[in-house]
C-alpha atoms as a PDB file:
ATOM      1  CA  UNK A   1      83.712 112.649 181.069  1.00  0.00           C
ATOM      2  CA  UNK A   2      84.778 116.428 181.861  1.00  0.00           C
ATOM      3  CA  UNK A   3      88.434 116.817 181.695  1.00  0.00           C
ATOM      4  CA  UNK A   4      89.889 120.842 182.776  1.00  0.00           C
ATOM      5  CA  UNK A   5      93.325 122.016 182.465  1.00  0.00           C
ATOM      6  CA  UNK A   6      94.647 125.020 182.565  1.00  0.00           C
ATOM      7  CA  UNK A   7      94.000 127.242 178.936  1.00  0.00           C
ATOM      8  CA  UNK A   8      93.223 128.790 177.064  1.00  0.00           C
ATOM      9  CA  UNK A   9      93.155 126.395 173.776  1.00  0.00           C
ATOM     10  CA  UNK A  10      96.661 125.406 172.561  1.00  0.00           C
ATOM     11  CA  UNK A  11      98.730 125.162 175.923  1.00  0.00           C
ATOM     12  CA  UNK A  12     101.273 122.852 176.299  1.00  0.00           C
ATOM     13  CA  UNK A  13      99.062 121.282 179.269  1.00  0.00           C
ATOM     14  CA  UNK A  14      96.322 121.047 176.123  1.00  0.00           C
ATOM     15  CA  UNK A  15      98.519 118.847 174.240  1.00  0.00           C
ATOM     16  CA  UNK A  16      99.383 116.585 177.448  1.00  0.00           C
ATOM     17  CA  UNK A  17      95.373 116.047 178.198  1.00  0.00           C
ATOM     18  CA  UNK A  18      95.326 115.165 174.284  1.00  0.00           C
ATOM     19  CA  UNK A  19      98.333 112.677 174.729  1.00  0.00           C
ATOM     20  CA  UNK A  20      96.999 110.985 177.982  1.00  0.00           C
ATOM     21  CA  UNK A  21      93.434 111.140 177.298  1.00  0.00           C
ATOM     22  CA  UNK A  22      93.626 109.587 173.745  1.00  0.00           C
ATOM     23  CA  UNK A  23      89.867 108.954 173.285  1.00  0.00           C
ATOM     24  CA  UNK A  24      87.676 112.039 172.914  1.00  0.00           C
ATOM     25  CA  UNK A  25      86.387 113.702 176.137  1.00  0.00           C
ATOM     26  CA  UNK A  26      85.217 116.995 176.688  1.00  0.00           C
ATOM     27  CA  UNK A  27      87.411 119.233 177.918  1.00  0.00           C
ATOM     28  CA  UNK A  28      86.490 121.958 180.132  1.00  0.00           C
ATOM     29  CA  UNK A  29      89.554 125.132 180.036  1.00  0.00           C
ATOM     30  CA  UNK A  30      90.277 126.929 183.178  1.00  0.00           C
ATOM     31  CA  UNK A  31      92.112 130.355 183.338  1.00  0.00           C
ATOM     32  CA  UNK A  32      95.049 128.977 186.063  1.00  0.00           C
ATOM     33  CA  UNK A  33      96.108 126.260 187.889  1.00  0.00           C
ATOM     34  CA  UNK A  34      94.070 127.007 190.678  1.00  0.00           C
ATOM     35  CA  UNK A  35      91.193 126.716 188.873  1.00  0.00           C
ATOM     36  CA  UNK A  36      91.755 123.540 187.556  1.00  0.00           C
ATOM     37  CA  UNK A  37      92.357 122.037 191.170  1.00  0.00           C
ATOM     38  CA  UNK A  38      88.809 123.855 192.092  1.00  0.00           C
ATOM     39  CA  UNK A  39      86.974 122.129 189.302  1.00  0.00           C
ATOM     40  CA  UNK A  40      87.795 118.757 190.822  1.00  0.00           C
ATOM     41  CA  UNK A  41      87.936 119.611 194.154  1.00  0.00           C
ATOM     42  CA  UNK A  42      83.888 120.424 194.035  1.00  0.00           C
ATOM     43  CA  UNK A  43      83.477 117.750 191.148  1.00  0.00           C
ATOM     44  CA  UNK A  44      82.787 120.130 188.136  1.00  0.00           C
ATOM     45  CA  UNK A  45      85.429 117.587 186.309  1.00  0.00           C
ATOM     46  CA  UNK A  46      86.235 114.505 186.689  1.00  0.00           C
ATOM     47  CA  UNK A  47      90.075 114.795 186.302  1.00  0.00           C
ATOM     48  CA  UNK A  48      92.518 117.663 185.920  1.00  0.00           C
ATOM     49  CA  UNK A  49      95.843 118.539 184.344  1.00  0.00           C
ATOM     50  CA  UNK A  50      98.463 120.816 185.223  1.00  0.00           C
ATOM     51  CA  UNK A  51     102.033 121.324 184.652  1.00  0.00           C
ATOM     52  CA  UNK A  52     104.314 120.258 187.800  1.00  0.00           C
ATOM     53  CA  UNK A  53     107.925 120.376 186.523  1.00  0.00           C
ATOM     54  CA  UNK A  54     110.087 121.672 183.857  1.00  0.00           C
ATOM     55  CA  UNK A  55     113.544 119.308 183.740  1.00  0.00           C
ATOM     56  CA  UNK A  56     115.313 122.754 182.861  1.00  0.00           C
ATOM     57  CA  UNK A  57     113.210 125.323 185.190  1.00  0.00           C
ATOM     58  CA  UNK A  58     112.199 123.180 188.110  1.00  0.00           C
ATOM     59  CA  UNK A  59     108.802 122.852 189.951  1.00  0.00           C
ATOM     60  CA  UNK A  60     105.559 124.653 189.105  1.00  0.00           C
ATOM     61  CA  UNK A  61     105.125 125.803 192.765  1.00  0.00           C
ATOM     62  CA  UNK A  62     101.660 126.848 192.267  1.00  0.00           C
ATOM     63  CA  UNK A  63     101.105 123.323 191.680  1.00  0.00           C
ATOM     64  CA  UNK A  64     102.630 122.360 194.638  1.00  0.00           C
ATOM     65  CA  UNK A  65     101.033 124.771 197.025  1.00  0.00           C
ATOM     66  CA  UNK A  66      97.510 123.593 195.336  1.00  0.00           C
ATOM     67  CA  UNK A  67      98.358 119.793 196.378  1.00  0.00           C
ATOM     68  CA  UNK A  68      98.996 121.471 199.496  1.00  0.00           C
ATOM     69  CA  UNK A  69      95.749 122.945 199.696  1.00  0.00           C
ATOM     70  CA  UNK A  70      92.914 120.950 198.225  1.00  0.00           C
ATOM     71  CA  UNK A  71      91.764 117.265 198.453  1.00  0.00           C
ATOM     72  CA  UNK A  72      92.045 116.095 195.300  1.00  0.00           C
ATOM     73  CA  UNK A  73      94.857 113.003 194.673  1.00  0.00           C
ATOM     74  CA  UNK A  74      97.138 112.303 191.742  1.00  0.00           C
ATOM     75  CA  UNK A  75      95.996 109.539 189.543  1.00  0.00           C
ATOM     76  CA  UNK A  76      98.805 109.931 186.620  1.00  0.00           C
ATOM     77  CA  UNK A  77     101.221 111.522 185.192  1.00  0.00           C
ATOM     78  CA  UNK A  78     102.576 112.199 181.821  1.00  0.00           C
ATOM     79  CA  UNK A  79     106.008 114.043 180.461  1.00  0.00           C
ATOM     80  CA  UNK A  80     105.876 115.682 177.161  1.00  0.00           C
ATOM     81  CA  UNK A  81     108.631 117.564 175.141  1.00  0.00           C
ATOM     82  CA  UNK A  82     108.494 121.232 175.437  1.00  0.00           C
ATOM     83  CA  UNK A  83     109.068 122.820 171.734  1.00  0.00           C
ATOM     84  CA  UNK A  84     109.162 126.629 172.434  1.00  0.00           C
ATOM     85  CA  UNK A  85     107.964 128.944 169.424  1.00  0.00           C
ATOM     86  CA  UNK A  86     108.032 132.825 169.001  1.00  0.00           C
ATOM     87  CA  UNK A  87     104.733 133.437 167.002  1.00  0.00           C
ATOM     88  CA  UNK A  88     103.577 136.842 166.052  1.00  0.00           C
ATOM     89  CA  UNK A  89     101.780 139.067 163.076  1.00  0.00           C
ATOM     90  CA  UNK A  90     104.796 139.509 161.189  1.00  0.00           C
ATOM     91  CA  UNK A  91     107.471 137.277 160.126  1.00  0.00           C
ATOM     92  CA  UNK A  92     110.386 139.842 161.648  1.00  0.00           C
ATOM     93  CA  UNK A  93     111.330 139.653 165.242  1.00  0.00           C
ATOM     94  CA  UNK A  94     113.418 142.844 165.275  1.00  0.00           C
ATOM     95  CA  UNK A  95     110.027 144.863 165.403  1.00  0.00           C
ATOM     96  CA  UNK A  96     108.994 143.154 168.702  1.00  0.00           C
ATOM     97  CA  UNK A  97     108.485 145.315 171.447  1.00  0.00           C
ATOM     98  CA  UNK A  98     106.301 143.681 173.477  1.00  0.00           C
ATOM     99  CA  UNK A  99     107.100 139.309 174.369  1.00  0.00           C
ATOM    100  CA  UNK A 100     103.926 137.540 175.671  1.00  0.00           C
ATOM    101  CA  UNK A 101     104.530 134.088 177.562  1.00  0.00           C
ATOM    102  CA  UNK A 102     104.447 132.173 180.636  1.00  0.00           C
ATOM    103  CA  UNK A 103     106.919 132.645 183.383  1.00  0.00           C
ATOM    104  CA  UNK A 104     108.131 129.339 182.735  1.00  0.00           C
ATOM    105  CA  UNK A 105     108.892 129.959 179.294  1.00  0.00           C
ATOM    106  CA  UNK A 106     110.370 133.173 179.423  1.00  0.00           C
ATOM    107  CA  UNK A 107     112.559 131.253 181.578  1.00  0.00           C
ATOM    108  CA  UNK A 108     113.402 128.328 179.293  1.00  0.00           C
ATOM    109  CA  UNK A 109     114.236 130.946 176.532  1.00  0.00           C
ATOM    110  CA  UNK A 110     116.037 133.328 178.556  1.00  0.00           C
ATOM    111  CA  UNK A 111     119.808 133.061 176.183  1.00  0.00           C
ATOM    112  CA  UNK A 112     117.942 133.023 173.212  1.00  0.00           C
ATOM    113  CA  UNK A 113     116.097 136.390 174.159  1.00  0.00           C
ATOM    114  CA  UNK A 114     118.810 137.783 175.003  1.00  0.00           C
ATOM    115  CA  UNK A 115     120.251 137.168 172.117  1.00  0.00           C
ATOM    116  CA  UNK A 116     117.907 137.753 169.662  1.00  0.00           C
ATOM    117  CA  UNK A 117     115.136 140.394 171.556  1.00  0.00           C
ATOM    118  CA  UNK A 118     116.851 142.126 173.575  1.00  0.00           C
ATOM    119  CA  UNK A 119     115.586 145.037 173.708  1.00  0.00           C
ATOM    120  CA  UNK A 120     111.794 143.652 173.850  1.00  0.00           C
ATOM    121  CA  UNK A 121     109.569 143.963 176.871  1.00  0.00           C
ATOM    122  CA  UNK A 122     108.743 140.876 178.880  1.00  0.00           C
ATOM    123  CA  UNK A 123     105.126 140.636 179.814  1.00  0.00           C
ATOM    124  CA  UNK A 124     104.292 137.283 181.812  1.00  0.00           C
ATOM    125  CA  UNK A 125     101.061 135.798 181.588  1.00  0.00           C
ATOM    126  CA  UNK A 126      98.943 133.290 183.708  1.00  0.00           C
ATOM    127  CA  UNK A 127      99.420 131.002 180.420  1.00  0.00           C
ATOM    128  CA  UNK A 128     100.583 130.550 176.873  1.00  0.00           C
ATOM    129  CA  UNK A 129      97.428 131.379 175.138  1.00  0.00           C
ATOM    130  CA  UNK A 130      96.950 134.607 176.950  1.00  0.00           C
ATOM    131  CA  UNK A 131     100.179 135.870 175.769  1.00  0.00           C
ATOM    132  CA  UNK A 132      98.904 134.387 171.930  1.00  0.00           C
ATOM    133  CA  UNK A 133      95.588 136.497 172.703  1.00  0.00           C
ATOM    134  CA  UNK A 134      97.126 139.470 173.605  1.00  0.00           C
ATOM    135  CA  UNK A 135      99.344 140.068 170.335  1.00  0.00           C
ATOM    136  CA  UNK A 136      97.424 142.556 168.107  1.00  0.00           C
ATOM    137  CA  UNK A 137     100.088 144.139 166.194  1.00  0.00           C
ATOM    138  CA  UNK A 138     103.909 143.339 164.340  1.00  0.00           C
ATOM    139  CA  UNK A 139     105.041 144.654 167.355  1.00  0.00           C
ATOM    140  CA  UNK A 140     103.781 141.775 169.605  1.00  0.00           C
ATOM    141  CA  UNK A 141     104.510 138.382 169.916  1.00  0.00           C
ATOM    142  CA  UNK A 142     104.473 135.855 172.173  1.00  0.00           C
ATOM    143  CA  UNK A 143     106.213 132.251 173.106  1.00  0.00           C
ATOM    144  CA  UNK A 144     104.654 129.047 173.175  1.00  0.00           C
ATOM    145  CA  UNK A 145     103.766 125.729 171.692  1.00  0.00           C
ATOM    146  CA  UNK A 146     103.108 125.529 167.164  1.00  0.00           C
ATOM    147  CA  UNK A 147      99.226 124.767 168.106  1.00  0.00           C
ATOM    148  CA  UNK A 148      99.016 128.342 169.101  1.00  0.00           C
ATOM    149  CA  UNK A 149      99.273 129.735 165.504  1.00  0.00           C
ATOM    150  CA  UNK A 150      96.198 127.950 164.248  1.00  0.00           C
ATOM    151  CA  UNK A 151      94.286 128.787 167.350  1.00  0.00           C
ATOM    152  CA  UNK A 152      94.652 132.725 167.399  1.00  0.00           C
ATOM    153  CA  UNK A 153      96.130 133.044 163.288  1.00  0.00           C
ATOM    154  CA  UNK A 154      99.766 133.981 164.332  1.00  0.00           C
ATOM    155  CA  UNK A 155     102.685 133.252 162.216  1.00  0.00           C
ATOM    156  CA  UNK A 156     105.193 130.984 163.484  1.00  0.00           C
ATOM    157  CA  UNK A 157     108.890 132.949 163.106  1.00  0.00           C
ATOM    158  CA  UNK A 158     111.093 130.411 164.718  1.00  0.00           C
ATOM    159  CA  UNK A 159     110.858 127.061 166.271  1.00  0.00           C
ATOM    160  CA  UNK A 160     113.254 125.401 169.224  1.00  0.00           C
ATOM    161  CA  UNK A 161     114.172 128.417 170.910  1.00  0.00           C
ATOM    162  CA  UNK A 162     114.303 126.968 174.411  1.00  0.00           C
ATOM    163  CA  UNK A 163     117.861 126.923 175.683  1.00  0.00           C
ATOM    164  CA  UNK A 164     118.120 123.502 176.306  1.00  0.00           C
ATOM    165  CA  UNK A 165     117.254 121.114 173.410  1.00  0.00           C
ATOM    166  CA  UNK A 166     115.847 118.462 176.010  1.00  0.00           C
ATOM    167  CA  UNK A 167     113.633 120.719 177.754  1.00  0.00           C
ATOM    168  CA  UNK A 168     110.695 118.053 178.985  1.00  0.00           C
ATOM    169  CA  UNK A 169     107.487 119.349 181.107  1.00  0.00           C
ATOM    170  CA  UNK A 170     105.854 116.754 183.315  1.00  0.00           C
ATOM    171  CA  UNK A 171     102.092 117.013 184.193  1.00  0.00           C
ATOM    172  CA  UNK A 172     100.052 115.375 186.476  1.00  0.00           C
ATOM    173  CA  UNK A 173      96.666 113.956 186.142  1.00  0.00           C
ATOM    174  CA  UNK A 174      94.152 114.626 189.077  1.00  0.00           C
ATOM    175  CA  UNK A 175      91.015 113.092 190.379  1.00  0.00           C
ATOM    176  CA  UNK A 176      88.775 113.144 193.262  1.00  0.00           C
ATOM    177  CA  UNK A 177      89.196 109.809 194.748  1.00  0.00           C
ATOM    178  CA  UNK A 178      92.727 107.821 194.960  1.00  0.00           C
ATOM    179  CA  UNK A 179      93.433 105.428 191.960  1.00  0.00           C
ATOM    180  CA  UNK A 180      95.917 102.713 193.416  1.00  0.00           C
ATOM    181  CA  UNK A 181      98.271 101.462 190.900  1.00  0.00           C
ATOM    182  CA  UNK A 182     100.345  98.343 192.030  1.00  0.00           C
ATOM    183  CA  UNK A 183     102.248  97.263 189.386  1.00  0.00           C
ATOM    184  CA  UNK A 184     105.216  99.540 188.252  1.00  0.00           C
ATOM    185  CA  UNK A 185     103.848 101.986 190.752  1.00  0.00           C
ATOM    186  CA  UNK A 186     105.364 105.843 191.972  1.00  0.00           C
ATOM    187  CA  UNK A 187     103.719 107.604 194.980  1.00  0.00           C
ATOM    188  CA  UNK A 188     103.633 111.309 196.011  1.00  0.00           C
ATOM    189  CA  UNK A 189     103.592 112.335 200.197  1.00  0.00           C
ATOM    190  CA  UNK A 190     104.044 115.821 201.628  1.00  0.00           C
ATOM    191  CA  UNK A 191     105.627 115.686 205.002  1.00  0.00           C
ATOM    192  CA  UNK A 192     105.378 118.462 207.055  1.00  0.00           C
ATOM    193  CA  UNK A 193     107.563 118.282 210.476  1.00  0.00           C
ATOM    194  CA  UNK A 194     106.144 119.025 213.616  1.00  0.00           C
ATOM    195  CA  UNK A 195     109.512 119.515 215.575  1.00  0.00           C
ATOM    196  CA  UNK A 196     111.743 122.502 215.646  1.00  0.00           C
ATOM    197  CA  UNK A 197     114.805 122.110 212.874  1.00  0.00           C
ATOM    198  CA  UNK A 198     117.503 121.019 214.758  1.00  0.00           C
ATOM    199  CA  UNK A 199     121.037 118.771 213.651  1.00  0.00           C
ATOM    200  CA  UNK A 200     119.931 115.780 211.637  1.00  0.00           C
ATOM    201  CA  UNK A 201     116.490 116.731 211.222  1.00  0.00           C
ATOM    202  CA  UNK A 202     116.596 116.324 207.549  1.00  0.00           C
ATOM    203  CA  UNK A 203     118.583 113.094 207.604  1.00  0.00           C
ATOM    204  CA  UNK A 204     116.301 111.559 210.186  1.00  0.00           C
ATOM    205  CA  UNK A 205     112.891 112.601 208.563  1.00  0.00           C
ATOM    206  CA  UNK A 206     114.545 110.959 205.169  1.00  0.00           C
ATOM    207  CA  UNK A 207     116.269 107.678 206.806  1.00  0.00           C
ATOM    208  CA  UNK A 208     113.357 105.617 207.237  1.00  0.00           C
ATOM    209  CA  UNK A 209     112.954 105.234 203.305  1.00  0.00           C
ATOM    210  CA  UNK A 210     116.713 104.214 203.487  1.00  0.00           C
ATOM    211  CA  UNK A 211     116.273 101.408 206.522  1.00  0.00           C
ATOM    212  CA  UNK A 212     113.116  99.956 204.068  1.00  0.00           C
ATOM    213  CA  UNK A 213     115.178 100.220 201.091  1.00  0.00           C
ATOM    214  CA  UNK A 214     112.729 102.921 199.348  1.00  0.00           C
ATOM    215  CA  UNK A 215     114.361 104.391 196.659  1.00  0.00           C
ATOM    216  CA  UNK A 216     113.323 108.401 196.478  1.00  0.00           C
ATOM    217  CA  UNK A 217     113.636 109.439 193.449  1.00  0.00           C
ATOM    218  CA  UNK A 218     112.568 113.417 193.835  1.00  0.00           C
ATOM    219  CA  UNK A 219     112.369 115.875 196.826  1.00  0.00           C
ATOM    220  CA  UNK A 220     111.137 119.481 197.056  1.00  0.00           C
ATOM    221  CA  UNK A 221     110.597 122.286 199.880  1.00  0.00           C
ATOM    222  CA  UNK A 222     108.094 124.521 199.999  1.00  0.00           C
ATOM    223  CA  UNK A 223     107.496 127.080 202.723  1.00  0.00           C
ATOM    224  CA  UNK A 224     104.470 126.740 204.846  1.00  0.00           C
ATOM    225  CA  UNK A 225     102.100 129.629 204.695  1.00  0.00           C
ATOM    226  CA  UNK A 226     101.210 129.570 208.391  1.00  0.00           C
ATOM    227  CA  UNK A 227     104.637 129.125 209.496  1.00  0.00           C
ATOM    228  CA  UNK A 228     107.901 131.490 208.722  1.00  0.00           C
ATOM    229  CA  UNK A 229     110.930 129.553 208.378  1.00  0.00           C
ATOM    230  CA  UNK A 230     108.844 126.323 208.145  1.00  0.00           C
ATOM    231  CA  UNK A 231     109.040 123.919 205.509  1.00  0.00           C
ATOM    232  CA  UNK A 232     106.883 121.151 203.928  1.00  0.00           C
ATOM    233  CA  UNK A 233     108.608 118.572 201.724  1.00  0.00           C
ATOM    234  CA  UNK A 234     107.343 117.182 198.715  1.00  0.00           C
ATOM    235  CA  UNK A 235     108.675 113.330 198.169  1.00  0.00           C
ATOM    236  CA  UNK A 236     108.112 110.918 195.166  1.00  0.00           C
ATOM    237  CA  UNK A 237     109.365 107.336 195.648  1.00  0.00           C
ATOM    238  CA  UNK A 238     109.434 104.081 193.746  1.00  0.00           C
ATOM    239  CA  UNK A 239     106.456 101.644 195.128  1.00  0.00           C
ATOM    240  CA  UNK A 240     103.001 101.585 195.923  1.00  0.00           C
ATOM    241  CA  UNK A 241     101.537 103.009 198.980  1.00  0.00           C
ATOM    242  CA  UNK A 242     100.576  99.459 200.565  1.00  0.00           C
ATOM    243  CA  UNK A 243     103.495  97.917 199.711  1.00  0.00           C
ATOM    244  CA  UNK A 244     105.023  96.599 202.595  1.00  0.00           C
ATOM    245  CA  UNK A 245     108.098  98.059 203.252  1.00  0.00           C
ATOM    246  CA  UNK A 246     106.478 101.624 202.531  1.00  0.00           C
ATOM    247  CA  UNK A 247     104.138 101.275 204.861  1.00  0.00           C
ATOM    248  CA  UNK A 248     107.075 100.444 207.208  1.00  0.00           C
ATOM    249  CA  UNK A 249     108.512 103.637 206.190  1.00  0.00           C
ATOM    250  CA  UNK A 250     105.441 105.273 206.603  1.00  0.00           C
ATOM    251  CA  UNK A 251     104.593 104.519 210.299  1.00  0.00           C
ATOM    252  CA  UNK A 252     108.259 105.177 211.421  1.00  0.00           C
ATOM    253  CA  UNK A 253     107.488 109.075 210.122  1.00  0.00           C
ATOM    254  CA  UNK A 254     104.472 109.380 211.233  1.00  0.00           C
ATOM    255  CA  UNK A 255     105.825 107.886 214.778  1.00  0.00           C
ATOM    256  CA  UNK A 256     108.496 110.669 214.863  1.00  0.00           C
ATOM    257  CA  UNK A 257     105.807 113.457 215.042  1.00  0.00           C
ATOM    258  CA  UNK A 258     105.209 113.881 211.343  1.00  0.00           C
ATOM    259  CA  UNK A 259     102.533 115.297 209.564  1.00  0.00           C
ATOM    260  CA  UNK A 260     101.541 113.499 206.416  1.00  0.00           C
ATOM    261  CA  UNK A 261     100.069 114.097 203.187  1.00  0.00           C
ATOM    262  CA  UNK A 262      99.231 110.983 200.414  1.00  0.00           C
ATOM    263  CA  UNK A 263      99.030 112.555 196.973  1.00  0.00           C
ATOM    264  CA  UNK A 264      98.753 108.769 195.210  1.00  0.00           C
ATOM    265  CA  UNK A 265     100.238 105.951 193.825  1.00  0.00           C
ATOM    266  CA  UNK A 266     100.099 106.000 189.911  1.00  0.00           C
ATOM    267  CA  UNK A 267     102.156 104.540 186.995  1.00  0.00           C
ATOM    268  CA  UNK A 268     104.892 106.790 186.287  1.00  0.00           C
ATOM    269  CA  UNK A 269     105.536 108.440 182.864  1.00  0.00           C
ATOM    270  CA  UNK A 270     108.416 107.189 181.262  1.00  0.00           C
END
């Protein structure tokens, strides 16, 4: 069974595949999120993972546009905790000049920086790893998980230096075809309106959960591509997808001139 997610070796995405998946599969590294929706979208692996949200930084809105965008489904999910390293060639971090990471966790380590860097240039980089491959000299270093010093023979200088000592990243598991889960279930929609915004348009896309008693338990926008001003709105909710009441819930949207998108019903991480 082929496995991607986005690489190189020793991402934090790496270690969630490892954590899921506990039996040995091989795994099959992609150079971004996009890619990793690709290879299971034309069936070069048989699931994915990719990062969707950091508890102290928010949504991964590649990820989002990408469920937008392909037909793949979300089969699982899995939240790890997100211990943010500086690694480099030397063990002193006032000779960086040059910080490798991810967006995301430059963001998550943005005080500490500050603090302790400051004067160091931030370079962002499609992942972890490429920020661990790109330090060549004392003067480089980059963020990301421990694994990365064994990988690419860095030295780890410090350990925690998120901001937040519960920084958590979820991931998501996808797949092909949809995997119903019944039992202790969470599903993912998009719904994209069809009517202008008006008063109440919000509360009136969102009320037939309420009137079925379907507890929501996340909701993000994203723009639409085609469409300035126009929004798409990612919901997860408590219950399975044939569960009664959602279907209730379901049909009412779709009735009020609704687009909709079903990601999947999975068992949620805990």
């Amino acid at each position: 069974m082929n496995i991607s997610y986005l690489g190189p070796k020793g991402t934090f995405t790496e270690i969630a595949l490892n954590t899921y998946f506990q039996k040995k599969h091989q795994k099959v590294v992609k150079q971004s999120i996009n890619d990793v929706f690709k290879s299971v979208d034309d069936k070069e692996a048989n699931f994915g993972v990719v990062p969707v949200e950091n508890s102290i930084e928010g949504a991964v809105n590649n990820t989002l546009d990408q469920l937008m965008e392909n037909d793949v489904y979300i089969i699982g999910e899995i939240t790890i905790p997100i211990n943010q390293c500086l690694l480099s060639k030397s063990t002193n971090k006032n000779n960086i000049k040059n910080l490798f990471s991810h967006p995301q966790s430059l963001a998550q380590c943005r005080k500490w920086i500050n603090n302790n860097t400051p004067n160091s240039k931030l370079i962002p980089m499609l992942s972890n790893s490429e920020g661990a491959i790109q330090v060549k000299t004392n003067n480089d270093a980059c963020i990301g998980p421990n694994t990365l010093s064994d990988y690419y023979d860095l030295t780890l200088v410090e350990s925690n230096i998120q901001d937040f000592e519960n920084n958590q990243t979820r991931f998501l598991i996808l797949g092909k075809s949809i995997h119903y889960s019944l039992n202790e279930s969470k599903t993912s929609i998009i719904i994209i309106p069809q009517t202008e915004s008006r008063s109440g348009s919000l509360y009136n896309l969102l009320k037939p959960f309420s009137d079925n008693n379907v507890n929501l338990t996340r909701i993000e926008s994203r723009p639409l591509k085609t469409h300035n001003w126009k929004y798409s709105f990612f919901i997860d909710f408590e219950g399975s997808y044939k569960d009664k009441n959602v279907i209730n819930a379901i049909d009412t949207i779709k009735n009020n001139n609704n687009e909709l998108k079903f990601l999947g019903s999975y068992k949620p991480s805990l």
